[in-house]
N, C-alpha and C. Protein backbone atom coordinates (compact mmCIF):
# COMPACT_ATOMS: atom_id res chain seq x y z
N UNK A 1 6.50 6.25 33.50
CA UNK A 1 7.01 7.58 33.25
C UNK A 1 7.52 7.68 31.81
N UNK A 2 6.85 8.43 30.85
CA UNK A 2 7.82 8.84 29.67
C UNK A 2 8.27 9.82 29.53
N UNK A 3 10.06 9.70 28.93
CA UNK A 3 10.66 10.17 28.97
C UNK A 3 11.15 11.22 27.80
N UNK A 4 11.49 12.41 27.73
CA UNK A 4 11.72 13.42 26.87
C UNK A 4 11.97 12.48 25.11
N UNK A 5 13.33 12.24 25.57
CA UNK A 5 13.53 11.36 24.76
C UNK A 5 13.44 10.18 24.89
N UNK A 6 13.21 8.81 23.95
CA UNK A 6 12.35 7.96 23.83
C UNK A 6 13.38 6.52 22.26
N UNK A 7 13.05 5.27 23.16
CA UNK A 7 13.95 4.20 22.33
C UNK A 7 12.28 3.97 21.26
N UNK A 8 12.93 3.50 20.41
CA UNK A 8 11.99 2.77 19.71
C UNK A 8 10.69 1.84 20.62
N UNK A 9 11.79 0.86 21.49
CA UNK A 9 10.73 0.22 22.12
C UNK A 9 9.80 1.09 22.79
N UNK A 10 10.12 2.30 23.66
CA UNK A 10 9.52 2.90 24.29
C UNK A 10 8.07 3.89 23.29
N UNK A 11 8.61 4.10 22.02
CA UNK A 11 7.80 4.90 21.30
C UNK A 11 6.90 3.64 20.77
N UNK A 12 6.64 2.56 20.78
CA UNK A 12 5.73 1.16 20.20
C UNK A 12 4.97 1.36 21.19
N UNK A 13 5.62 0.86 22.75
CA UNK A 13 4.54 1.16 23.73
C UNK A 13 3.74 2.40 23.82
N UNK A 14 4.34 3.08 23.47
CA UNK A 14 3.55 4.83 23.87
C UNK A 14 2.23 5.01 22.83
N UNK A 15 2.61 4.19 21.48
CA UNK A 15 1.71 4.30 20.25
C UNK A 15 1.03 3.23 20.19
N UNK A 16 1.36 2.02 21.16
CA UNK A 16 0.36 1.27 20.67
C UNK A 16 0.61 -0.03 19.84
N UNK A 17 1.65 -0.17 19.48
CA UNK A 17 2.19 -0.96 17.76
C UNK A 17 3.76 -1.51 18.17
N UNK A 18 3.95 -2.82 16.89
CA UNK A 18 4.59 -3.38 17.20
C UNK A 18 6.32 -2.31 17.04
N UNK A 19 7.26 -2.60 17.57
CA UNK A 19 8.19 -2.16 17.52
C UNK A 19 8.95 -2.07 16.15
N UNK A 20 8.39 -3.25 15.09
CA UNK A 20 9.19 -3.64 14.04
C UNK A 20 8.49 -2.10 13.32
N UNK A 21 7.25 -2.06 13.38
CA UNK A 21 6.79 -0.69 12.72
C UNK A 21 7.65 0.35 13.24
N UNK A 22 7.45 1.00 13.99
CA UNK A 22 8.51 1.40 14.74
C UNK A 22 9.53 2.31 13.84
N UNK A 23 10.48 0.94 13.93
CA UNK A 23 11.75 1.12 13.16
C UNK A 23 11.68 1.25 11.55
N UNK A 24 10.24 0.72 11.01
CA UNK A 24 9.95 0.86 9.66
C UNK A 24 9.48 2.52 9.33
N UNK A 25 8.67 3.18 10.16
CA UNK A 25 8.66 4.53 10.02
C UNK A 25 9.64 5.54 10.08
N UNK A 26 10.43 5.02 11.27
CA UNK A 26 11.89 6.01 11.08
C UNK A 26 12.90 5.88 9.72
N UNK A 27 13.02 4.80 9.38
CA UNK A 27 13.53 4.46 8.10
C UNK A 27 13.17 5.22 7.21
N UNK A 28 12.01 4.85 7.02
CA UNK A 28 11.39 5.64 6.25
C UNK A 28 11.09 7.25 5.71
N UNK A 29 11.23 7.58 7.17
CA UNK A 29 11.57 8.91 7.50
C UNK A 29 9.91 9.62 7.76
N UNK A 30 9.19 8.61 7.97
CA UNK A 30 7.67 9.10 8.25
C UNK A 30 7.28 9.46 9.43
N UNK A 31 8.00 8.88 10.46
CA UNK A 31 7.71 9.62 12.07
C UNK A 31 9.36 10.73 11.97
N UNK A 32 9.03 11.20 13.43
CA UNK A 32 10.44 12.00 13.29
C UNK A 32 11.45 11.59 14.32
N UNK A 33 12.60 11.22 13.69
CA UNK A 33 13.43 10.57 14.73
C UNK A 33 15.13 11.49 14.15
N UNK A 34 16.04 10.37 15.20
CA UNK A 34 17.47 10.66 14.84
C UNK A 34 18.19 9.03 14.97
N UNK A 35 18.78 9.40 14.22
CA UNK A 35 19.83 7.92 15.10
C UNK A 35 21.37 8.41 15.97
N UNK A 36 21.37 8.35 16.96
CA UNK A 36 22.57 8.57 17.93
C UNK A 36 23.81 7.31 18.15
N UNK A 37 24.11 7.15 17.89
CA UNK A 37 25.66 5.74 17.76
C UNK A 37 24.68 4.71 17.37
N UNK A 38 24.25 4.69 16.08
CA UNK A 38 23.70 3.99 15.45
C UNK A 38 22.58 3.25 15.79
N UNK A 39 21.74 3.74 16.87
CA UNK A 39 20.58 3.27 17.60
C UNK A 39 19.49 4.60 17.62
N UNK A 40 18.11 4.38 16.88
CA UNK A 40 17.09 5.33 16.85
C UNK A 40 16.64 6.14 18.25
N UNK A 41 16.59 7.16 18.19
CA UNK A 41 16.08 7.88 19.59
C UNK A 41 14.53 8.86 18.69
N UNK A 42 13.99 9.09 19.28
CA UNK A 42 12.57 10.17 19.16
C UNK A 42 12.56 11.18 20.58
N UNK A 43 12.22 12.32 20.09
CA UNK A 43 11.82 13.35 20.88
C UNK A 43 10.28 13.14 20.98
N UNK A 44 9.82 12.92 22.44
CA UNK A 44 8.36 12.76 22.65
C UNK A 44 7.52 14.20 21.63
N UNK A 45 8.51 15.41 22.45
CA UNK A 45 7.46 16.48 21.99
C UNK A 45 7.00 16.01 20.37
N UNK A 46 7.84 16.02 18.95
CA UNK A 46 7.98 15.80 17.96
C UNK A 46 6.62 14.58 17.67
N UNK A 47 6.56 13.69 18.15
CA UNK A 47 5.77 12.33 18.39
C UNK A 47 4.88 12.64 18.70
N UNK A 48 4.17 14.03 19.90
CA UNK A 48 3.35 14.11 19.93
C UNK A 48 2.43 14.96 18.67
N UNK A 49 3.81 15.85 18.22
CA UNK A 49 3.25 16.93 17.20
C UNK A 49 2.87 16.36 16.08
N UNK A 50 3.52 15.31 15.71
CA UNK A 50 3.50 14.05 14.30
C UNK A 50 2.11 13.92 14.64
N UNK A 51 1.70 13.38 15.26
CA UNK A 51 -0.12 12.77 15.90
C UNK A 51 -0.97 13.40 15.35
N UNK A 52 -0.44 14.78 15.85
CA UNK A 52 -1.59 15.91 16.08
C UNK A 52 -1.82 16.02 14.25
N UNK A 53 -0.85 16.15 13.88
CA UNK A 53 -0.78 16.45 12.91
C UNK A 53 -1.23 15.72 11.62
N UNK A 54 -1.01 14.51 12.39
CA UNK A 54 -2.09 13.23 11.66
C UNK A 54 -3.55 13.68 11.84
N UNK A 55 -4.01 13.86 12.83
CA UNK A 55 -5.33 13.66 13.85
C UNK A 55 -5.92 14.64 12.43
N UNK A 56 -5.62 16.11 12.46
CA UNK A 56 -5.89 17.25 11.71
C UNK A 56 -5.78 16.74 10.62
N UNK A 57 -4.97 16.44 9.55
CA UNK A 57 -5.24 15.65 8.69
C UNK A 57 -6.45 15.34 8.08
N UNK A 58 -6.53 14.48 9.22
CA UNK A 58 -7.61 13.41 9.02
C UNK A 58 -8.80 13.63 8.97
N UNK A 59 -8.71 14.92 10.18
CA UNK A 59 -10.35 15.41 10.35
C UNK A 59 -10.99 15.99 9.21
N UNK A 60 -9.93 17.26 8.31
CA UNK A 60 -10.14 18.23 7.87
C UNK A 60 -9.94 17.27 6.17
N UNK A 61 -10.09 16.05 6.21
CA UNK A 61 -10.22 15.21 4.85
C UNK A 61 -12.02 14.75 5.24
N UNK A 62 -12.39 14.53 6.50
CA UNK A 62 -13.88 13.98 6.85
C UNK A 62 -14.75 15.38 6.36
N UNK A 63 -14.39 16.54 6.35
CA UNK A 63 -15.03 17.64 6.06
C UNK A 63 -15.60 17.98 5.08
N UNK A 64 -14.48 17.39 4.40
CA UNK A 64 -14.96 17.89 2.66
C UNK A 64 -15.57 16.88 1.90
């Protein structure tokens, strides 16, 4: 079951990748997260929209 909101570990499994990435994208500020008492949380919806938003990207660079 995944859940609205989402731990790091839980967003590695959901994507696929190691957890240390993970925490290197939120840092970074390249996926979209928060930190709540000093531990990263993600909103699935957001995670999914990040994707999409990759996906499109990506496609609409194969086009041209």
């Amino acid at each position: 079951m995944v859940k609205e909101i989402m731990t790091a570990k839980q967003v590695a499994e959901y994507l696929q990748m190691d957890e240390r990435t993970v925490y290197k994208l939120a840092r970074s500020r390249v996926v979209p997260s928060m930190k709540v008492m000093g531990q990263w949380r993600f909103k699935k919806g957001l995670i999914d929209e990040w994707i999409e938003k990759g996906c499109r990207k990506n496609n609409s660079r194969k086009t041209k």
